[in-house]
PDB file of N, CA and C in Angstrom:
ATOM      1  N   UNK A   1      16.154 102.160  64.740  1.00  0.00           N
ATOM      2  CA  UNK A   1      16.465 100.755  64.873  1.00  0.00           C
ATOM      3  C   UNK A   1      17.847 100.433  64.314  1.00  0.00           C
ATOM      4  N   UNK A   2      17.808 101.355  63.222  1.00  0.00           N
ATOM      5  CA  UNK A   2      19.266 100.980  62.788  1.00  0.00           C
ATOM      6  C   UNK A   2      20.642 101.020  63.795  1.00  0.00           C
ATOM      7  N   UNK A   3      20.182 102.307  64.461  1.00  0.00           N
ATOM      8  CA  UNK A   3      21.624 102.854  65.344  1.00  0.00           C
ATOM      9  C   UNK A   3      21.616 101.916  66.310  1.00  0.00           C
ATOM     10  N   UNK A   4      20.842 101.207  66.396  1.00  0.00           N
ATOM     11  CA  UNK A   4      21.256 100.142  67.726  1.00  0.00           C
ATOM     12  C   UNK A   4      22.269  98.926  67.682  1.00  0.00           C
ATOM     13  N   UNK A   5      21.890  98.745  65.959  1.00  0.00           N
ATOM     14  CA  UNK A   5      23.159  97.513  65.473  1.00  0.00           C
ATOM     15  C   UNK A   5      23.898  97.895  64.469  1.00  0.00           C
ATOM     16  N   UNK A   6      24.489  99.173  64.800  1.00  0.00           N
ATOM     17  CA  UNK A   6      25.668  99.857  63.694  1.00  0.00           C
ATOM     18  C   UNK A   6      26.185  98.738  63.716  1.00  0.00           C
ATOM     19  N   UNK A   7      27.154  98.827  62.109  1.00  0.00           N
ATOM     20  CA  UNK A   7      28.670  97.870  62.367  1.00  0.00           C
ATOM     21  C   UNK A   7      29.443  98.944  62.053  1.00  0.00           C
ATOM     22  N   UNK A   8      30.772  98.872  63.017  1.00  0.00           N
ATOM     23  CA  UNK A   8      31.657  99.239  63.269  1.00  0.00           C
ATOM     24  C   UNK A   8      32.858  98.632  62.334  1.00  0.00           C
ATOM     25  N   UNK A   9      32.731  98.435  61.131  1.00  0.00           N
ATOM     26  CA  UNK A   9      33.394  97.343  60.130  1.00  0.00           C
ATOM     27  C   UNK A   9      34.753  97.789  60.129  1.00  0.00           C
ATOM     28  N   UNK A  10      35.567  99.189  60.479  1.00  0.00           N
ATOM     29  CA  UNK A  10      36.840  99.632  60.344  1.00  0.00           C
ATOM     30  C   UNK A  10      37.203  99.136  61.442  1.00  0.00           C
ATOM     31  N   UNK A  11      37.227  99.389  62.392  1.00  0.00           N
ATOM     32  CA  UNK A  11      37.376  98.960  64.189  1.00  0.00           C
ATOM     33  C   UNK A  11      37.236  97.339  64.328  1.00  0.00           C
ATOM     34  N   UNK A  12      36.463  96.775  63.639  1.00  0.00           N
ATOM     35  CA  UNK A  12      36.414  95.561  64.093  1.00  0.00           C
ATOM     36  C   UNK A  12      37.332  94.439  63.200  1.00  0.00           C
ATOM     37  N   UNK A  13      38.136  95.261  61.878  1.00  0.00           N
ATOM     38  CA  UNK A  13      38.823  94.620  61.408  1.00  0.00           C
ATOM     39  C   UNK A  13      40.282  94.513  61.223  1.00  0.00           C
ATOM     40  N   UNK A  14      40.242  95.894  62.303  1.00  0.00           N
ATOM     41  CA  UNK A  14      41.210  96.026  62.838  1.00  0.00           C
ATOM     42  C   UNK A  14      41.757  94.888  63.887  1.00  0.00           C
ATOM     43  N   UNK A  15      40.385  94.530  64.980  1.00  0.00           N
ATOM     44  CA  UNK A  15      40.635  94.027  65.817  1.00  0.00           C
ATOM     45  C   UNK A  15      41.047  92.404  65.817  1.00  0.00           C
ATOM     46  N   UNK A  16      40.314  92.308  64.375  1.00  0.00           N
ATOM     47  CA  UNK A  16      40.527  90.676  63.607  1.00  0.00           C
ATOM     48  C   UNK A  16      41.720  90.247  62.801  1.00  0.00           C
ATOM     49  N   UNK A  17      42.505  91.397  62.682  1.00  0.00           N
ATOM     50  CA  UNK A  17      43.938  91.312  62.251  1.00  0.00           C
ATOM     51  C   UNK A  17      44.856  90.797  63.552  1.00  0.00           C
ATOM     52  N   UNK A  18      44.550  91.579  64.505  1.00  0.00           N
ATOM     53  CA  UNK A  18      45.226  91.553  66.044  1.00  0.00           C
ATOM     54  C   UNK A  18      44.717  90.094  66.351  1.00  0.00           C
ATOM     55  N   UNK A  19      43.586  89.487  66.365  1.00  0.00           N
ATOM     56  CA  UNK A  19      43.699  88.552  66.475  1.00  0.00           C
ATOM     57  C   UNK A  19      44.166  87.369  65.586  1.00  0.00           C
ATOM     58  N   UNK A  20      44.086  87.329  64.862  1.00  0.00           N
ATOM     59  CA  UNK A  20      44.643  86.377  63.415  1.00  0.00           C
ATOM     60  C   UNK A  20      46.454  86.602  63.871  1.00  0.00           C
ATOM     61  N   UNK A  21      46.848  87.259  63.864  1.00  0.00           N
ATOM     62  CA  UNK A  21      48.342  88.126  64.282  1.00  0.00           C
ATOM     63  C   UNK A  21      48.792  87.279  65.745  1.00  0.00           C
ATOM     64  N   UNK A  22      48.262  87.067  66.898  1.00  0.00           N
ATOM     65  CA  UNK A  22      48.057  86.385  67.483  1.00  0.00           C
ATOM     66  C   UNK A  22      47.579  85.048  67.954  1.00  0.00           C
ATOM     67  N   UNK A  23      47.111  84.512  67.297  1.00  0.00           N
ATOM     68  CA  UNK A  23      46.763  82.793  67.095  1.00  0.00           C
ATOM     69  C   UNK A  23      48.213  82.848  66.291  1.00  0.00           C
ATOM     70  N   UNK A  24      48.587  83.291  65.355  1.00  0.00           N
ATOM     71  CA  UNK A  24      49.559  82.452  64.195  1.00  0.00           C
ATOM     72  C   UNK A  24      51.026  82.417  65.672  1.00  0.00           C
ATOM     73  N   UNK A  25      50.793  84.119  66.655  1.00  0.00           N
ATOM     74  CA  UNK A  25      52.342  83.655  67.720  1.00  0.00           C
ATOM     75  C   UNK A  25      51.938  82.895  68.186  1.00  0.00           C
ATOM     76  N   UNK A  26      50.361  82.650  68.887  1.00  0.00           N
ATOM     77  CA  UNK A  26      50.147  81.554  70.042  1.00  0.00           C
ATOM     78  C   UNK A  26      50.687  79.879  69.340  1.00  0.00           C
ATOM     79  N   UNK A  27      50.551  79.855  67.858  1.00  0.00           N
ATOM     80  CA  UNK A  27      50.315  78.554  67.321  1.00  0.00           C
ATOM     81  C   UNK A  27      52.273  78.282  67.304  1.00  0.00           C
ATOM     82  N   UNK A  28      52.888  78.738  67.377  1.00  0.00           N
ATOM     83  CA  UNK A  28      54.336  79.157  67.251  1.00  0.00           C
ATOM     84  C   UNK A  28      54.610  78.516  68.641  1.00  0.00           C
ATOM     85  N   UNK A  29      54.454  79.007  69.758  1.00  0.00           N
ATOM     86  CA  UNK A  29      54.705  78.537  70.900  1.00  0.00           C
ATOM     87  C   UNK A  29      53.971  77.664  71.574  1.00  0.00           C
ATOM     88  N   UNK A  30      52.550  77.412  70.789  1.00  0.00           N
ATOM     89  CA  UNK A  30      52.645  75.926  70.910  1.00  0.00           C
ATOM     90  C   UNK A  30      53.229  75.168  70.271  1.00  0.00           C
ATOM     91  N   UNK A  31      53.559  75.431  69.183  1.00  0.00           N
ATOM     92  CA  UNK A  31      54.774  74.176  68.315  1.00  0.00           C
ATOM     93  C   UNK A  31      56.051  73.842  68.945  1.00  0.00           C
ATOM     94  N   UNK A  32      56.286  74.699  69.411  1.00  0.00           N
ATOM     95  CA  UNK A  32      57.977  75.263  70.205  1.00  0.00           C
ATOM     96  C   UNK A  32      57.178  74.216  71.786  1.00  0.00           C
ATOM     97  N   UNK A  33      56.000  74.240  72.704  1.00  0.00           N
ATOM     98  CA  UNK A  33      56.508  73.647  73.722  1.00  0.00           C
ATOM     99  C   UNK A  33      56.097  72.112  73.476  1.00  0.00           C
ATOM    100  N   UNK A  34      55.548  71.868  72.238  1.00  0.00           N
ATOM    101  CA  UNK A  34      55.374  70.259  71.713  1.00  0.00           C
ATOM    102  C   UNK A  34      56.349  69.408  71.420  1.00  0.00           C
ATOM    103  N   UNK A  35      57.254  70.049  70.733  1.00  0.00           N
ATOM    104  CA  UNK A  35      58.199  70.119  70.090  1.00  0.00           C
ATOM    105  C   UNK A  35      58.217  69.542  68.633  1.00  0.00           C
ATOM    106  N   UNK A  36      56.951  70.311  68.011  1.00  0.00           N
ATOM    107  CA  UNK A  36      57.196  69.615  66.718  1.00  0.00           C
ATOM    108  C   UNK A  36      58.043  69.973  65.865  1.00  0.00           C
ATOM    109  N   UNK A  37      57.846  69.110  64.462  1.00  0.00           N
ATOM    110  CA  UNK A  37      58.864  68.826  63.618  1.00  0.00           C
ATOM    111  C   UNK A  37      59.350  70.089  62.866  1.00  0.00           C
ATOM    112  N   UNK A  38      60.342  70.778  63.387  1.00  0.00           N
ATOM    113  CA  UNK A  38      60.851  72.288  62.445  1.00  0.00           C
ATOM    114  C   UNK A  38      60.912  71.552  61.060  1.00  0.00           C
ATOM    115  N   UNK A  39      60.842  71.204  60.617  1.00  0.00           N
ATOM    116  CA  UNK A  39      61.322  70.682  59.073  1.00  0.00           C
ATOM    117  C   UNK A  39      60.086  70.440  58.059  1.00  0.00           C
ATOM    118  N   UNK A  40      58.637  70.276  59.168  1.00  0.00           N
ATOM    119  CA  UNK A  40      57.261  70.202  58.357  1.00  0.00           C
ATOM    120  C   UNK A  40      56.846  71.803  57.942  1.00  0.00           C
ATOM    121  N   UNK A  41      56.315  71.832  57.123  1.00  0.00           N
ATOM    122  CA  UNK A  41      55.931  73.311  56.057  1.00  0.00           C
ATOM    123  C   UNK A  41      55.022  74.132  57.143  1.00  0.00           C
ATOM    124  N   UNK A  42      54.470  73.766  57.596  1.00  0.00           N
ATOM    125  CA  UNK A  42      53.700  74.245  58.271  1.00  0.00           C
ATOM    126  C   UNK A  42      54.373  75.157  59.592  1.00  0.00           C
ATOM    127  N   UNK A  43      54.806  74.272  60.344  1.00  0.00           N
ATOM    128  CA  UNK A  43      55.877  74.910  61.440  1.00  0.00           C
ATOM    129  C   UNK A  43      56.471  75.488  61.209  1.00  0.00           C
ATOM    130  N   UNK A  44      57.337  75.945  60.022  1.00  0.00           N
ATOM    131  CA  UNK A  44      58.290  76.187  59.445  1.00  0.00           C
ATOM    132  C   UNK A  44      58.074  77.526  58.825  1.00  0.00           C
ATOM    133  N   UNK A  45      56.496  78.011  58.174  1.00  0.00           N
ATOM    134  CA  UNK A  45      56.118  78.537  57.504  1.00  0.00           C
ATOM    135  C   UNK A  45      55.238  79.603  59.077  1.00  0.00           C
ATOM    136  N   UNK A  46      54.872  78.665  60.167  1.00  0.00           N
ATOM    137  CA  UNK A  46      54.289  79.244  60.999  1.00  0.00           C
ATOM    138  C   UNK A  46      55.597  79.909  61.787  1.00  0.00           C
ATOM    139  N   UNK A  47      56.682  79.249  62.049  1.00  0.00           N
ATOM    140  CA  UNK A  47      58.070  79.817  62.839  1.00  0.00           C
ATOM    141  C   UNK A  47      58.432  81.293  62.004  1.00  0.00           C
ATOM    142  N   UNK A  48      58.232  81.304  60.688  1.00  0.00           N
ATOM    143  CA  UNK A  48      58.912  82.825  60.183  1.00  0.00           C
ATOM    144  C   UNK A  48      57.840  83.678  60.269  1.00  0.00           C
ATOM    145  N   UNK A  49      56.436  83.359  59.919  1.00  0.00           N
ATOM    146  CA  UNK A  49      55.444  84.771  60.419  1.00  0.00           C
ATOM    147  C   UNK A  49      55.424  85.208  62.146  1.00  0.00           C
ATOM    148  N   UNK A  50      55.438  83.971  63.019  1.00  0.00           N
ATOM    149  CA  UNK A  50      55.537  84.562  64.438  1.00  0.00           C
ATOM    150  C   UNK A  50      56.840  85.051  63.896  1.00  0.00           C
ATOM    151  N   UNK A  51      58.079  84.983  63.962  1.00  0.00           N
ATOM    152  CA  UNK A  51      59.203  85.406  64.301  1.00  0.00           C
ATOM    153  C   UNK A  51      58.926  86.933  63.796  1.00  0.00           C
ATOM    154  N   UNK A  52      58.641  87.169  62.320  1.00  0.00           N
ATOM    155  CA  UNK A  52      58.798  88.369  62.017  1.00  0.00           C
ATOM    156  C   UNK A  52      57.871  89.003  63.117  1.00  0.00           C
ATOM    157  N   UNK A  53      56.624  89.105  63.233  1.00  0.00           N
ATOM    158  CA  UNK A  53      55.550  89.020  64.107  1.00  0.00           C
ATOM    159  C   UNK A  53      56.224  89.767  65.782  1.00  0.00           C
ATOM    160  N   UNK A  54      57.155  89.310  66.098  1.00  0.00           N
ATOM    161  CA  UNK A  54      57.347  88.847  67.249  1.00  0.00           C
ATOM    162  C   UNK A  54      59.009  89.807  67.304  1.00  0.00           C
ATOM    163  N   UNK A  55      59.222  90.430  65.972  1.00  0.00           N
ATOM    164  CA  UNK A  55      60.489  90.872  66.072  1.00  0.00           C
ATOM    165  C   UNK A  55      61.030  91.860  67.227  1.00  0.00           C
ATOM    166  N   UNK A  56      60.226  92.804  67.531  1.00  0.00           N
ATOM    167  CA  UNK A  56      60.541  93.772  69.036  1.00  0.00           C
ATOM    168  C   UNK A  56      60.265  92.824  70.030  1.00  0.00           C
ATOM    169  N   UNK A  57      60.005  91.788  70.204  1.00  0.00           N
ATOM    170  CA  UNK A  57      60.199  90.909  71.701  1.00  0.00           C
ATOM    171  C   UNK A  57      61.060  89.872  71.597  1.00  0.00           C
ATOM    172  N   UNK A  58      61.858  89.555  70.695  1.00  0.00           N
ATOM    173  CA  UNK A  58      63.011  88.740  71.065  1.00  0.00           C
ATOM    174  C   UNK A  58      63.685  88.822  71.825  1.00  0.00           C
ATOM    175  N   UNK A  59      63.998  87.537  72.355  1.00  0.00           N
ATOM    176  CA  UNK A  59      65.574  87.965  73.698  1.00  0.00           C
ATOM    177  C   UNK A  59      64.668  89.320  74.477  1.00  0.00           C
ATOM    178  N   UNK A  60      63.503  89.778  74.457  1.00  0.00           N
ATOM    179  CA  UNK A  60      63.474  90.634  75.569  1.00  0.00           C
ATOM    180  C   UNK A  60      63.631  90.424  77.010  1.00  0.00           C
ATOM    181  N   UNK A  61      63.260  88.917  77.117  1.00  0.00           N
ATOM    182  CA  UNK A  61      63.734  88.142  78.179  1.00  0.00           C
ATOM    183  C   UNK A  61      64.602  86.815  78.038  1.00  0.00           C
ATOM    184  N   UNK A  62      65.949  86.682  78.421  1.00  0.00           N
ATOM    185  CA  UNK A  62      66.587  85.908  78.345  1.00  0.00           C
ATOM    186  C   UNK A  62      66.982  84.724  79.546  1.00  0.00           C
ATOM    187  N   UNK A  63      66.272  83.561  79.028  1.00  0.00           N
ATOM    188  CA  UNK A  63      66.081  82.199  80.346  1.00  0.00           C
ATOM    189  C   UNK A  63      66.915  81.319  80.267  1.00  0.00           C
ATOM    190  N   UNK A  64      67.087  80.316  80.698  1.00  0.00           N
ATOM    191  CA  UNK A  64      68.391  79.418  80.781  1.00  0.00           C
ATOM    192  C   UNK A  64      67.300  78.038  79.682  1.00  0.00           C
ATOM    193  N   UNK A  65      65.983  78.297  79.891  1.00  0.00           N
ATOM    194  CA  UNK A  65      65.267  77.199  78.661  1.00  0.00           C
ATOM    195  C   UNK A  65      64.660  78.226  77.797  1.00  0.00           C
ATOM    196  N   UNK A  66      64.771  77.192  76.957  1.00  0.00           N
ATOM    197  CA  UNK A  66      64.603  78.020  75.260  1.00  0.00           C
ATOM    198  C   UNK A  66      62.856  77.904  75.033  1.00  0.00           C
ATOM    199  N   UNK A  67      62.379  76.894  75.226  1.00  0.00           N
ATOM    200  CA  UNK A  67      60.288  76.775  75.619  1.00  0.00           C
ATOM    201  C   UNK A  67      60.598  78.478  76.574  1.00  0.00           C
ATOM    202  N   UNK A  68      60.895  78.128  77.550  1.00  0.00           N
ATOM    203  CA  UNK A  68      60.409  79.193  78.421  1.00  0.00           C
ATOM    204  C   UNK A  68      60.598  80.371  78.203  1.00  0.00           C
ATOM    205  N   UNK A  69      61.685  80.996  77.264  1.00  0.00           N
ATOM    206  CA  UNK A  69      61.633  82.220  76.719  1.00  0.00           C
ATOM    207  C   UNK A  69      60.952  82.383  75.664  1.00  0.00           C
ATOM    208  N   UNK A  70      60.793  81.409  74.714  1.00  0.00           N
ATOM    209  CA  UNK A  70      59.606  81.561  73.693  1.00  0.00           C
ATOM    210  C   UNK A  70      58.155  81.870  74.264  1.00  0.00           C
ATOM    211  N   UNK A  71      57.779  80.988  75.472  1.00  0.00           N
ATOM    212  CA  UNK A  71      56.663  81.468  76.174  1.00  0.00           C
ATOM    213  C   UNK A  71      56.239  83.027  76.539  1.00  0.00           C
ATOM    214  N   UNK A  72      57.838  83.152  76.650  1.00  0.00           N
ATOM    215  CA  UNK A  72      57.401  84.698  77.484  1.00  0.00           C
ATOM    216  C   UNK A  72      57.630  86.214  76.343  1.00  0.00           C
ATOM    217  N   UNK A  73      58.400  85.911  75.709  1.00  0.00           N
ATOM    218  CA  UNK A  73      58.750  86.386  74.611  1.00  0.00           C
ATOM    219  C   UNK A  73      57.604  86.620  73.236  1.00  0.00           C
ATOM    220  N   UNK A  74      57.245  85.403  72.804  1.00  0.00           N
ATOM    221  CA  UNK A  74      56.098  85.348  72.266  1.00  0.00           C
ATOM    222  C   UNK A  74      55.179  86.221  72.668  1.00  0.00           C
ATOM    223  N   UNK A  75      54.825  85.081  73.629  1.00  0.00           N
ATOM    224  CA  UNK A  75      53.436  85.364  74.597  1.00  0.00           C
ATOM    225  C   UNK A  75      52.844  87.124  75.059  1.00  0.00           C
ATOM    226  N   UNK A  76      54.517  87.675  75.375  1.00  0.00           N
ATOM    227  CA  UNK A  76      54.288  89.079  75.528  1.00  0.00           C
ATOM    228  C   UNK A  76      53.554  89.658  73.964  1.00  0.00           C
ATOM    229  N   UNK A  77      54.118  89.668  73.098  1.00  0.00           N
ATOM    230  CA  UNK A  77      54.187  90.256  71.716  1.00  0.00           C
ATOM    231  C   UNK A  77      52.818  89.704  71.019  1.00  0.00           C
ATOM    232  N   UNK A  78      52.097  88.707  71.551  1.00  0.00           N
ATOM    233  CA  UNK A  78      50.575  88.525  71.473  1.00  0.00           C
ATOM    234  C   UNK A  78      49.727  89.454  72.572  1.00  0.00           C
ATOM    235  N   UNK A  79      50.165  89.226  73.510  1.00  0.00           N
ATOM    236  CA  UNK A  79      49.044  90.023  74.714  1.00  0.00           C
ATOM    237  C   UNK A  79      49.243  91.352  74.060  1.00  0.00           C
ATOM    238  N   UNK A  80      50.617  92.280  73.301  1.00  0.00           N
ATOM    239  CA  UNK A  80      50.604  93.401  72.597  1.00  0.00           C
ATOM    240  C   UNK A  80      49.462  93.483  71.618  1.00  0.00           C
ATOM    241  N   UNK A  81      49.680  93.121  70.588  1.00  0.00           N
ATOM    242  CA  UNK A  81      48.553  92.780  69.919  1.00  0.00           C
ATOM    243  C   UNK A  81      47.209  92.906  70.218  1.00  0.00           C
ATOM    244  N   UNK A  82      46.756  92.361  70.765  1.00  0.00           N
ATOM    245  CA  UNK A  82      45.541  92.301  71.430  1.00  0.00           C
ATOM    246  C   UNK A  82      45.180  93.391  72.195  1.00  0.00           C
ATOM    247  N   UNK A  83      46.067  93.825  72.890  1.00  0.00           N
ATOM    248  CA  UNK A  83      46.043  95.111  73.632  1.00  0.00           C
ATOM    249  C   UNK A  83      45.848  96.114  72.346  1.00  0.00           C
ATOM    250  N   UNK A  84      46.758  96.777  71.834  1.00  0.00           N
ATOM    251  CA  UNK A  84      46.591  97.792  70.494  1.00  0.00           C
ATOM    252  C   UNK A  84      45.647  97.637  69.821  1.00  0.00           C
ATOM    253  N   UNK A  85      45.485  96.187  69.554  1.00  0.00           N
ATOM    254  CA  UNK A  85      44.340  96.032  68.516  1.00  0.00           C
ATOM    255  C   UNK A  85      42.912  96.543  69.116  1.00  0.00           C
ATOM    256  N   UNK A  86      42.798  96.011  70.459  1.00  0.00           N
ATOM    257  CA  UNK A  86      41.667  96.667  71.269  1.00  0.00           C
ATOM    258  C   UNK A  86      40.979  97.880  71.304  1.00  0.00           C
ATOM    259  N   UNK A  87      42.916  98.737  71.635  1.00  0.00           N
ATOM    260  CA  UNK A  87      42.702 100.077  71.675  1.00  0.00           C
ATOM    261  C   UNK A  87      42.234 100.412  70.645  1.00  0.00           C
ATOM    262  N   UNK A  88      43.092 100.864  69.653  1.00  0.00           N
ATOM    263  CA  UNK A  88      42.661 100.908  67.939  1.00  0.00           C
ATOM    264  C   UNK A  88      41.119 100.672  67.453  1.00  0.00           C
ATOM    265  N   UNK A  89      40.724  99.455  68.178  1.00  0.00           N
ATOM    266  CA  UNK A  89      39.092  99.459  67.877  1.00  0.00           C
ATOM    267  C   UNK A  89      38.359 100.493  68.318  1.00  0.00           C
ATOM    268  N   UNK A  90      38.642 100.566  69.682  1.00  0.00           N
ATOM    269  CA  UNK A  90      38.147 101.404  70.426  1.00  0.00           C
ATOM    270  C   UNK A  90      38.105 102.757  69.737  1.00  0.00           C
ATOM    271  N   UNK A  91      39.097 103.100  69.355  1.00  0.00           N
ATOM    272  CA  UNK A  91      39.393 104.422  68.548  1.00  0.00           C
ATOM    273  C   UNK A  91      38.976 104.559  67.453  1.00  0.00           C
ATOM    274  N   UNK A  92      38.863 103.654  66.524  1.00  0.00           N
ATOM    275  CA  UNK A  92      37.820 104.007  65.431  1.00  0.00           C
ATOM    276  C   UNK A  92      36.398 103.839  65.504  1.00  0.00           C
ATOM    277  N   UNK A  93      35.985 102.963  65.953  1.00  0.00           N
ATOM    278  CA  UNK A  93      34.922 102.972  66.264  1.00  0.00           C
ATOM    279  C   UNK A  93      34.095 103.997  66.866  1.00  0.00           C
ATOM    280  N   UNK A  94      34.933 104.715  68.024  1.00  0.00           N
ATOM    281  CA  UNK A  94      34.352 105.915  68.592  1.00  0.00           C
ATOM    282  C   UNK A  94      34.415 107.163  68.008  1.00  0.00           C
ATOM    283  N   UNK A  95      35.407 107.559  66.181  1.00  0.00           N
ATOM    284  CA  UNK A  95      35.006 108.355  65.851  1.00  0.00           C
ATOM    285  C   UNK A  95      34.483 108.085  64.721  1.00  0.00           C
ATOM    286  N   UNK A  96      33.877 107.030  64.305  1.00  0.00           N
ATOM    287  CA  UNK A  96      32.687 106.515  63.626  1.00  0.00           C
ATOM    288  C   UNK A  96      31.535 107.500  63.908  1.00  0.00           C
ATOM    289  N   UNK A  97      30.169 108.214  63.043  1.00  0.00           N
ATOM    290  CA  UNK A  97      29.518 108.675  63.684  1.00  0.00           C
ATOM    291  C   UNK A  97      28.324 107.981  63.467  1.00  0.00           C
ATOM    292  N   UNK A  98      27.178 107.872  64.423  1.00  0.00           N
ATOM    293  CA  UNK A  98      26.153 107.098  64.392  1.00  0.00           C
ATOM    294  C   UNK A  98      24.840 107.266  63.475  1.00  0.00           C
TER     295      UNK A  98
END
């Protein structure tokens, strides 16, 4: 009975970093297409973790609007995330033994 509801606690906290890692870029580029206030702590504090976050996808695509490269830019460097983090689960988890 047990082996039916292992937890997979290495793999899955892996996968909860990747996501946490991702809400903070998604929350970034939603601030960026709202246009809120760069100067509140929050935005401000959320603009330098995406950025670091987000450092191999800067300028990877360069647009004539600044929303729209944050969209894509960002946006890529989350779907990364999520992707690796996936994999990575996948991978510990499967040499987890039951």
């Amino acid at each position: 009975m047990a082996g039916k509801f292992q937890l997979h606690v290495a793999g899955d906290l892996i996968m909860m970093a990747a996501i946490v890692i991702a809400v903070i870029i998604g929350a970034h580029i939603l601030f960026v297409a709202l246009e809120a206030n760069p100067a509140n702590d929050i935005v401000s504090t959320d603009a330098d973790w995406a950025g670091w976050f987000a450092t191999w996808f800067k300028d990877m695509f360069t647009t004539s609007s600044y929303k729209w490269g944050v969209f894509l830019n960002y946006g890529l460097a989350a779907l990364f995330y999520l992707v690796v983090g996936g994999v990575l689960r996948g991978v510990v988890n499967g040499l987890q033994k039951p």
